[in-house]
C-alpha atoms as a PDB file:
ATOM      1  CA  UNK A   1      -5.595  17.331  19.304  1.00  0.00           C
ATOM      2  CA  UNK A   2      -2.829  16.709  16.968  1.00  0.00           C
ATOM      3  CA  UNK A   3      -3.544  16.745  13.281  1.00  0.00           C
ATOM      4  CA  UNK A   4      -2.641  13.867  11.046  1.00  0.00           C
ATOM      5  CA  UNK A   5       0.709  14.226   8.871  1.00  0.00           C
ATOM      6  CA  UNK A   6      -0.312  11.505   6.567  1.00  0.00           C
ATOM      7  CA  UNK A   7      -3.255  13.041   4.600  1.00  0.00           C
ATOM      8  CA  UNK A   8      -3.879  12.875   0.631  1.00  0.00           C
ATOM      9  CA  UNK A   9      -2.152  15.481  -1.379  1.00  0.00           C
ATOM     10  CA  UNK A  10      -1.681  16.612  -4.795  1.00  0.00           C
ATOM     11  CA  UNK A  11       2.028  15.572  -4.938  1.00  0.00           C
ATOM     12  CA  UNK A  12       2.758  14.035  -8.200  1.00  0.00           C
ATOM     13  CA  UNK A  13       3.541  10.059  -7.970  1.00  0.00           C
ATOM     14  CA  UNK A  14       5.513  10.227 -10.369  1.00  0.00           C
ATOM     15  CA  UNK A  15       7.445  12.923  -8.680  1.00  0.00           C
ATOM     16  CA  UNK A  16       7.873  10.118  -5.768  1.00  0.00           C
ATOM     17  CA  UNK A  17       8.594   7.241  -7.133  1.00  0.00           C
ATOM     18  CA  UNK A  18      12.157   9.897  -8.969  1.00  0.00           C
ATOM     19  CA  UNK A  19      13.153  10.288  -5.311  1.00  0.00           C
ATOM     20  CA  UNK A  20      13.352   6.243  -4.510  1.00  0.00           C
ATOM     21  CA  UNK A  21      16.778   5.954  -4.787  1.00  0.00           C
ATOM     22  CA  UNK A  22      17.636   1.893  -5.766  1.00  0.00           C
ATOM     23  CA  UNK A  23      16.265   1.643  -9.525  1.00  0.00           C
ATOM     24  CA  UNK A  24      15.165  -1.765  -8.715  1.00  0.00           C
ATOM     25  CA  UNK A  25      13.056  -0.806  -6.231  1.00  0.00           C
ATOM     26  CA  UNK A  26      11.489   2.467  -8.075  1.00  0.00           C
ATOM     27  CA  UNK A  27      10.672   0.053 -11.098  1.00  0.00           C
ATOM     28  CA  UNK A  28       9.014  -2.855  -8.637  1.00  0.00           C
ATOM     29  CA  UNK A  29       7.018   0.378  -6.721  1.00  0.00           C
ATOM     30  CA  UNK A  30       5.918   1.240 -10.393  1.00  0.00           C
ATOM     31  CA  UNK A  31       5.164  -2.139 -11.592  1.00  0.00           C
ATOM     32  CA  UNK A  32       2.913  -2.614  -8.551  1.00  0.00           C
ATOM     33  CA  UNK A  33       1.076   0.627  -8.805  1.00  0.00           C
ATOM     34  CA  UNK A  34       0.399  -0.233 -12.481  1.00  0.00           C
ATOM     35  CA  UNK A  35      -1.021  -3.260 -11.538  1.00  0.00           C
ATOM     36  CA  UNK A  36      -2.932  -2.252  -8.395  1.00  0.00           C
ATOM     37  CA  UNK A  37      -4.877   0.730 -10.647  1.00  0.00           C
ATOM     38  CA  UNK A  38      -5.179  -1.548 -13.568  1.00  0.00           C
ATOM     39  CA  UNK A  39      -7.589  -3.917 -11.072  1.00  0.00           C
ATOM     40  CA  UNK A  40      -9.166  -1.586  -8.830  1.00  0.00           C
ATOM     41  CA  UNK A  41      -9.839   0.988 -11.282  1.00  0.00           C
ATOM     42  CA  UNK A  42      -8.585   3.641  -8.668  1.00  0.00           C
ATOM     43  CA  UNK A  43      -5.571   5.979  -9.595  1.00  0.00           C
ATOM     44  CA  UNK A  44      -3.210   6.312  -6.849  1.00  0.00           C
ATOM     45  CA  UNK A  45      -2.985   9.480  -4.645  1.00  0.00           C
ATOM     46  CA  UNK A  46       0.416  10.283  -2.301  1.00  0.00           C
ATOM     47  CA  UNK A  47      -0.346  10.133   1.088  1.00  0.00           C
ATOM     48  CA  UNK A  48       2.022  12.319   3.272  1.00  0.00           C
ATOM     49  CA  UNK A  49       5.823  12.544   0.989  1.00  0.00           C
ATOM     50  CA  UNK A  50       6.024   8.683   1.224  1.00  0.00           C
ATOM     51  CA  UNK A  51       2.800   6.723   0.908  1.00  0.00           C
ATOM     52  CA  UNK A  52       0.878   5.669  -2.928  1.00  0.00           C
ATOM     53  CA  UNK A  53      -2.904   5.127  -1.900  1.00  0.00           C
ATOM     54  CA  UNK A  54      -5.409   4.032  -3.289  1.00  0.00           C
ATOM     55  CA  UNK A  55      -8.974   5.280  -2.416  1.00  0.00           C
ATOM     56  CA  UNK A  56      -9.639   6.171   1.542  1.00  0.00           C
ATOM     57  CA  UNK A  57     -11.989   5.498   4.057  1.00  0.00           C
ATOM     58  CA  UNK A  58     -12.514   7.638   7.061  1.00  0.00           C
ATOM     59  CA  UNK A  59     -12.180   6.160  10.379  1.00  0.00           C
ATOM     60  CA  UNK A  60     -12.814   7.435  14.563  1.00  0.00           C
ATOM     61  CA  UNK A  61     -11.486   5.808  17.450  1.00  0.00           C
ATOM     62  CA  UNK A  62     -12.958   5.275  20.713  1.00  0.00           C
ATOM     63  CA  UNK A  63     -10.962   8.339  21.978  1.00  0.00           C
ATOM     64  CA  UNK A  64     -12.773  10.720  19.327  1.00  0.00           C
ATOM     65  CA  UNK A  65      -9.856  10.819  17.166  1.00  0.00           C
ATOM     66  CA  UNK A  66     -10.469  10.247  13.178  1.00  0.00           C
ATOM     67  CA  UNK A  67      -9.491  10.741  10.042  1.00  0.00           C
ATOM     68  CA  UNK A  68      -8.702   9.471   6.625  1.00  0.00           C
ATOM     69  CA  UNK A  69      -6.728   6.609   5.514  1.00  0.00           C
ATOM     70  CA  UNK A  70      -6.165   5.016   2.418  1.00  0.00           C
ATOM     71  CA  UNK A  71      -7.769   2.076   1.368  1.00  0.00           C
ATOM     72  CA  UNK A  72      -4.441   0.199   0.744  1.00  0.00           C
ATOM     73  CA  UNK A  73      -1.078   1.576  -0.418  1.00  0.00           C
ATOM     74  CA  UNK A  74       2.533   0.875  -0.886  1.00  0.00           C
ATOM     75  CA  UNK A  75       5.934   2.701  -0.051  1.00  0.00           C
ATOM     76  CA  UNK A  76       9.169   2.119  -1.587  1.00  0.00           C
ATOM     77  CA  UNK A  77      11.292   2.495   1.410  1.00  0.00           C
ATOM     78  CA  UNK A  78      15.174   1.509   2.073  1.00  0.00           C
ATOM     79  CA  UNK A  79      14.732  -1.840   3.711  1.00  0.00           C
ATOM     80  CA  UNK A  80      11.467  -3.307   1.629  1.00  0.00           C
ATOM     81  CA  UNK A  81       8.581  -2.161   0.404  1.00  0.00           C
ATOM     82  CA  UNK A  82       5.810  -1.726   2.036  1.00  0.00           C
ATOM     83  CA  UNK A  83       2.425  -2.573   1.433  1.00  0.00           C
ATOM     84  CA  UNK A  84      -0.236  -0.985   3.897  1.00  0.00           C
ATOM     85  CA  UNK A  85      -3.402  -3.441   4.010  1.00  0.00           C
ATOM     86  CA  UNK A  86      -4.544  -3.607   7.306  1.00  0.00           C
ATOM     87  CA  UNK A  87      -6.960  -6.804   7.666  1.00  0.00           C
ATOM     88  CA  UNK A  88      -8.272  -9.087   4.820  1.00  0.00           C
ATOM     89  CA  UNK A  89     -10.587 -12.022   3.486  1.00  0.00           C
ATOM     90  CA  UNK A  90      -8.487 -15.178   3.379  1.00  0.00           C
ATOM     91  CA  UNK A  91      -5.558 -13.406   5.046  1.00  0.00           C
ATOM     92  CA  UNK A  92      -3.829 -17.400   5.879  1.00  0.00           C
ATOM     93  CA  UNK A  93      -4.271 -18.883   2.672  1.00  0.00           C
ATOM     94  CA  UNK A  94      -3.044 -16.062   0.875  1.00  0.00           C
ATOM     95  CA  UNK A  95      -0.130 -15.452   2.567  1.00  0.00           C
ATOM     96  CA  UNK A  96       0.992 -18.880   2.319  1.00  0.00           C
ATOM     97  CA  UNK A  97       0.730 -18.753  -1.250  1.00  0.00           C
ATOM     98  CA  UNK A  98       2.450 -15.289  -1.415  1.00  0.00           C
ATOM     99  CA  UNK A  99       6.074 -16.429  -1.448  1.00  0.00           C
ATOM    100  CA  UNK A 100       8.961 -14.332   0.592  1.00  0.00           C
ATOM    101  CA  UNK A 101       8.092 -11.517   2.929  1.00  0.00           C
ATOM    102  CA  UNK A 102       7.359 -10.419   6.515  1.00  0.00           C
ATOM    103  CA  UNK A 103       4.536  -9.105   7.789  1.00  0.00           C
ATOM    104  CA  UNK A 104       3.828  -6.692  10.285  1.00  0.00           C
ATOM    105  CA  UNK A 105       0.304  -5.825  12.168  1.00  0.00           C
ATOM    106  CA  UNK A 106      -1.180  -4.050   8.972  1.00  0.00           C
ATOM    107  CA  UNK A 107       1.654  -4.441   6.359  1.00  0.00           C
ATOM    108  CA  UNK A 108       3.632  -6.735   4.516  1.00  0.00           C
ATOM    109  CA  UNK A 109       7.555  -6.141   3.513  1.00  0.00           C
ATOM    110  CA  UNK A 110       8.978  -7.227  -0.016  1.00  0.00           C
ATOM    111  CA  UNK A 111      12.237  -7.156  -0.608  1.00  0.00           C
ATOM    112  CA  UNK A 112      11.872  -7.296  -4.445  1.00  0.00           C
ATOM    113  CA  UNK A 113       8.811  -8.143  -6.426  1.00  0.00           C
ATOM    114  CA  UNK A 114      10.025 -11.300  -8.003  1.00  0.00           C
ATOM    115  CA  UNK A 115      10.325 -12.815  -4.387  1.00  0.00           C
ATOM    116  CA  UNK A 116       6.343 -12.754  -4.504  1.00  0.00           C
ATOM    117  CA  UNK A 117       3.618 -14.192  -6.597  1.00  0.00           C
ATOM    118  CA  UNK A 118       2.119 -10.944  -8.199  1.00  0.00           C
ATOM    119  CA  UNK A 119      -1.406 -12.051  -8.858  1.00  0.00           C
ATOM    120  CA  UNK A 120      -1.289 -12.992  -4.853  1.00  0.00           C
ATOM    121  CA  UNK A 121      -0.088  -9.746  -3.784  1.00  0.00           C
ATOM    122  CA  UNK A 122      -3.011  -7.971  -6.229  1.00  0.00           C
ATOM    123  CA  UNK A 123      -5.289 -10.110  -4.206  1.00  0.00           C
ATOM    124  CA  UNK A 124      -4.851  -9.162  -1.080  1.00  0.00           C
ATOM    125  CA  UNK A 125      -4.488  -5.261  -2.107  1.00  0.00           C
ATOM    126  CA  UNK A 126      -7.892  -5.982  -3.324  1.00  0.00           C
ATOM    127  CA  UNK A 127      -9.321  -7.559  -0.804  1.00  0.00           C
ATOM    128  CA  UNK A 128      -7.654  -5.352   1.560  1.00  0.00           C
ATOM    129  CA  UNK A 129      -9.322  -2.809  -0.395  1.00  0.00           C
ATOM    130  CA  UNK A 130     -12.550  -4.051  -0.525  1.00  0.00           C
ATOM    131  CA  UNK A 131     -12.932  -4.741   3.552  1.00  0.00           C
ATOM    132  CA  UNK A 132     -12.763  -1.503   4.038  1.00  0.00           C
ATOM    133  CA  UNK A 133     -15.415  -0.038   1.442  1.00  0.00           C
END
């Protein structure tokens, strides 16, 4: 069985957030991680070279495969940044009140954070968060 590439490390996140390349973006990632610890209490962990957590859960799959996740976490990447939050409580209402993005099956793509209402975006991190827990 193959092992999982995305796993928590000890990498440094500030080390990370150095190799994001647009400043913009590095500063938004860092704004958001500031944000996300300063309400969930939880420092943030890399996950693989490319992923901030925060917290994990473990899950297994029908087919016997498992493993850790993170709770809910966030990757500056070149198109957007990415927030990983899987399912949440109010998903609808909050993301019609979260201003510009897309969303895909378990994240949501920023292009910059001042296209989104931050105290929004903290909410469904959180209750993201909390689903899982």
């Amino acid at each position: 069985m193959a092992t999982n590439k995305t796993i928590e490390n000890q990498t440094s996140v500030l080390d990370y957030l150095k190799t994001i390349p647009d400043e913009k973006k590095r500063m938004d990632c860092a704004v958001i991680i500031d944000l996300i610890t300063q309400k969930t209490g939880i420092q943030p962990k890399m996950w693989g070279k490319s992923i901030v957590g925060f917290g994990s859960y473990h899950y297994q799959y029908e087919s016997g495969h498992s493993g850790d996740a993170p709770l809910a976490g966030l990757a500056g990447r070149s198109n957007a940044i990415t927030f990983y939050v899987g399912d949440f409580e109010n998903k609808e209402v909050l993301l019609t009140r979260l201003g510009k993005f897309k969303a895909g099956k378990g994240c949501i793509y920023v292009q910059k954070l001042e296209d989104v209402n931050k105290e929004v975006l903290i909410e469904i991190i959180s209750n993201s968060m909390n689903r899982r827990n």
